[in-house]
C-alpha atoms as a PDB file:
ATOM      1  CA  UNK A   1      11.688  15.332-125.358  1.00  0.00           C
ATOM      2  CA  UNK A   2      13.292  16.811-122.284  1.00  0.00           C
ATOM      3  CA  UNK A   3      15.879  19.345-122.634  1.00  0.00           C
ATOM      4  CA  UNK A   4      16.179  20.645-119.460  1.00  0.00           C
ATOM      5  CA  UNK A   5      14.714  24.111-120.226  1.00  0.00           C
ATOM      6  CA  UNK A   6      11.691  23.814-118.271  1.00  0.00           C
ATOM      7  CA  UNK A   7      12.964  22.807-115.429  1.00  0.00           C
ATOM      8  CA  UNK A   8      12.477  25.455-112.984  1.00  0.00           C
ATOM      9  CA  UNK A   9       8.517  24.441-113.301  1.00  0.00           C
ATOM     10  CA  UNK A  10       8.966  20.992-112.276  1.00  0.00           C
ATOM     11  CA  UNK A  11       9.070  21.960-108.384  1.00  0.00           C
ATOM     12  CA  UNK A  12       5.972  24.940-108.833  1.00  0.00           C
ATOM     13  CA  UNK A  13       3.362  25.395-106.698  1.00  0.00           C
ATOM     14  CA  UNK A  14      -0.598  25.753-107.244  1.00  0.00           C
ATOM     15  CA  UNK A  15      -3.053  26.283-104.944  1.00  0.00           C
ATOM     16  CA  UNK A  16      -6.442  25.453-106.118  1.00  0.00           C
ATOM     17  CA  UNK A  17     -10.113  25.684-105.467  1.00  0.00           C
ATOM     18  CA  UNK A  18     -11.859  22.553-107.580  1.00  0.00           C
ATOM     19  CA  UNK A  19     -15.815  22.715-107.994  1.00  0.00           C
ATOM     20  CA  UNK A  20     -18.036  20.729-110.715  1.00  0.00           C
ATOM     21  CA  UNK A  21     -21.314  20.115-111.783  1.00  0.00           C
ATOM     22  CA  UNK A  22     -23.067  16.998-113.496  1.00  0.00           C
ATOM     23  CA  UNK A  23     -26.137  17.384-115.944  1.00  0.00           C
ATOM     24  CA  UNK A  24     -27.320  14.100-115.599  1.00  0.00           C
ATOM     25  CA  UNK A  25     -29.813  14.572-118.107  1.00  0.00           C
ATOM     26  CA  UNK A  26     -27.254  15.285-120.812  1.00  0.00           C
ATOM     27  CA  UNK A  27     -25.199  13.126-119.443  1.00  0.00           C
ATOM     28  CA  UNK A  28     -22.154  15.455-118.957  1.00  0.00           C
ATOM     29  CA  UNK A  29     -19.919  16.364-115.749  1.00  0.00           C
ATOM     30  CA  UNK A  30     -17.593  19.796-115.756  1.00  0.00           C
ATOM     31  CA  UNK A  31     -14.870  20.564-113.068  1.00  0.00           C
ATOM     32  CA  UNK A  32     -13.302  23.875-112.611  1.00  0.00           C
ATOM     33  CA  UNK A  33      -9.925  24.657-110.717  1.00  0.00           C
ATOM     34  CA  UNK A  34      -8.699  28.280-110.183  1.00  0.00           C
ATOM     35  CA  UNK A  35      -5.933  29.240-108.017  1.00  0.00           C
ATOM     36  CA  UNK A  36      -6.492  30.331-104.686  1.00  0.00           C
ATOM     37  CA  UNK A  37      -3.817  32.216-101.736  1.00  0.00           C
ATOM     38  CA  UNK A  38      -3.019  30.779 -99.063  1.00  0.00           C
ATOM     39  CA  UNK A  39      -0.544  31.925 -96.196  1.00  0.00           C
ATOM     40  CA  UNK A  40       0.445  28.326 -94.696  1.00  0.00           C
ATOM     41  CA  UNK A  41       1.521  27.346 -98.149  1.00  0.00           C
ATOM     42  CA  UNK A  42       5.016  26.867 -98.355  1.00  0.00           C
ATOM     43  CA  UNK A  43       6.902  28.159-101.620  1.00  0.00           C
ATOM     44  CA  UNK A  44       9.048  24.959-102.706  1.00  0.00           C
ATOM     45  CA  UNK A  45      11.151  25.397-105.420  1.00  0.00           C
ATOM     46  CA  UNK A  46      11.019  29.219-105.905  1.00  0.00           C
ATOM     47  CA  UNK A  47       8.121  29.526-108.165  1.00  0.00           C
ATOM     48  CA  UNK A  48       4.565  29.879-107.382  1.00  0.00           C
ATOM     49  CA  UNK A  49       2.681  29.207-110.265  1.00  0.00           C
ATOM     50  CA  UNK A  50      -1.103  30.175-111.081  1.00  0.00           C
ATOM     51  CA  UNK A  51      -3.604  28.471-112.452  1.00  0.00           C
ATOM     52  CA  UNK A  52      -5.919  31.307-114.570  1.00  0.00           C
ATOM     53  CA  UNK A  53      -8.290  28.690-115.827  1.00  0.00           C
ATOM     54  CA  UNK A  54      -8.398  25.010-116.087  1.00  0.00           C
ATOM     55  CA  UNK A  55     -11.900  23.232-117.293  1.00  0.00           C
ATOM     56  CA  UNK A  56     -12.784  19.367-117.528  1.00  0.00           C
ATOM     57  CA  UNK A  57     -15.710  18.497-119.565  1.00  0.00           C
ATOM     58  CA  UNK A  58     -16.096  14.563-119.501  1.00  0.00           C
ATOM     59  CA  UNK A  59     -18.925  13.708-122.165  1.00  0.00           C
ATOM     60  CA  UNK A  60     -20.392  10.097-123.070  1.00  0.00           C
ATOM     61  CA  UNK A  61     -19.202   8.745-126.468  1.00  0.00           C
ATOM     62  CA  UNK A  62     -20.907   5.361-126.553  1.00  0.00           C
ATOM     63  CA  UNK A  63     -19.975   1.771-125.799  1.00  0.00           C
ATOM     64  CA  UNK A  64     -19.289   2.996-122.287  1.00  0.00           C
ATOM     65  CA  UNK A  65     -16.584   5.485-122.836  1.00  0.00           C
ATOM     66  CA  UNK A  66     -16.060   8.745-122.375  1.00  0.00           C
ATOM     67  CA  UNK A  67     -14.167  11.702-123.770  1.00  0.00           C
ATOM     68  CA  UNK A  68     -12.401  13.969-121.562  1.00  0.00           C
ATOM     69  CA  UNK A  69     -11.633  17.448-122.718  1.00  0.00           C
ATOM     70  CA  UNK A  70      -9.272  19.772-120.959  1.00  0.00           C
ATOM     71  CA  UNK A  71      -8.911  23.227-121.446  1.00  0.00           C
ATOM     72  CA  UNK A  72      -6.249  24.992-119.079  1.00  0.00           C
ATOM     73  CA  UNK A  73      -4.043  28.298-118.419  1.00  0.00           C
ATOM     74  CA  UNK A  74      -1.009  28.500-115.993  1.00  0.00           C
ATOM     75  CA  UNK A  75       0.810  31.665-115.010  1.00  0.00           C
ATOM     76  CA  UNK A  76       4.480  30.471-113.790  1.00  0.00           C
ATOM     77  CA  UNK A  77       5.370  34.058-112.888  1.00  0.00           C
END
């Protein structure tokens, strides 16, 4: 459903620093993204947003598949 209130998010910006990490011996893989500054980074659409935490964890679920779990926090200031 789109009503139009959210709108002033659509054109936010987020500047972010991605690492992860694989345990191939439990056969899992995490990413991490946090927001980072940068002074070249043009603002578009008046709102720079923040990313306070965002976490991938992709486990194995059998039968070649996998289950992706994402766990995130934005700041749109």
């Amino acid at each position: 459903m789109h009503d139009g209130e959210n709108d002033r998010f659509l054109g936010a910006v987020v500047l972010c620093c991605r690492s992860w990490r694989c345990n191939l011996a439990q056969n899992v893989c995490v990413l991490v993204s946090t927001s980072v500054e940068h002074a070249d980074a043009p603002l578009m659409g008046g709102v720079r947003a923040v990313t306070l935490a965002s976490r991938y964890l992709v486990e194995p679920c059998g039968s070649g598949r996998s289950r992706l779990t994402h766990i995130g926090r934005v700041d749109f200031r």
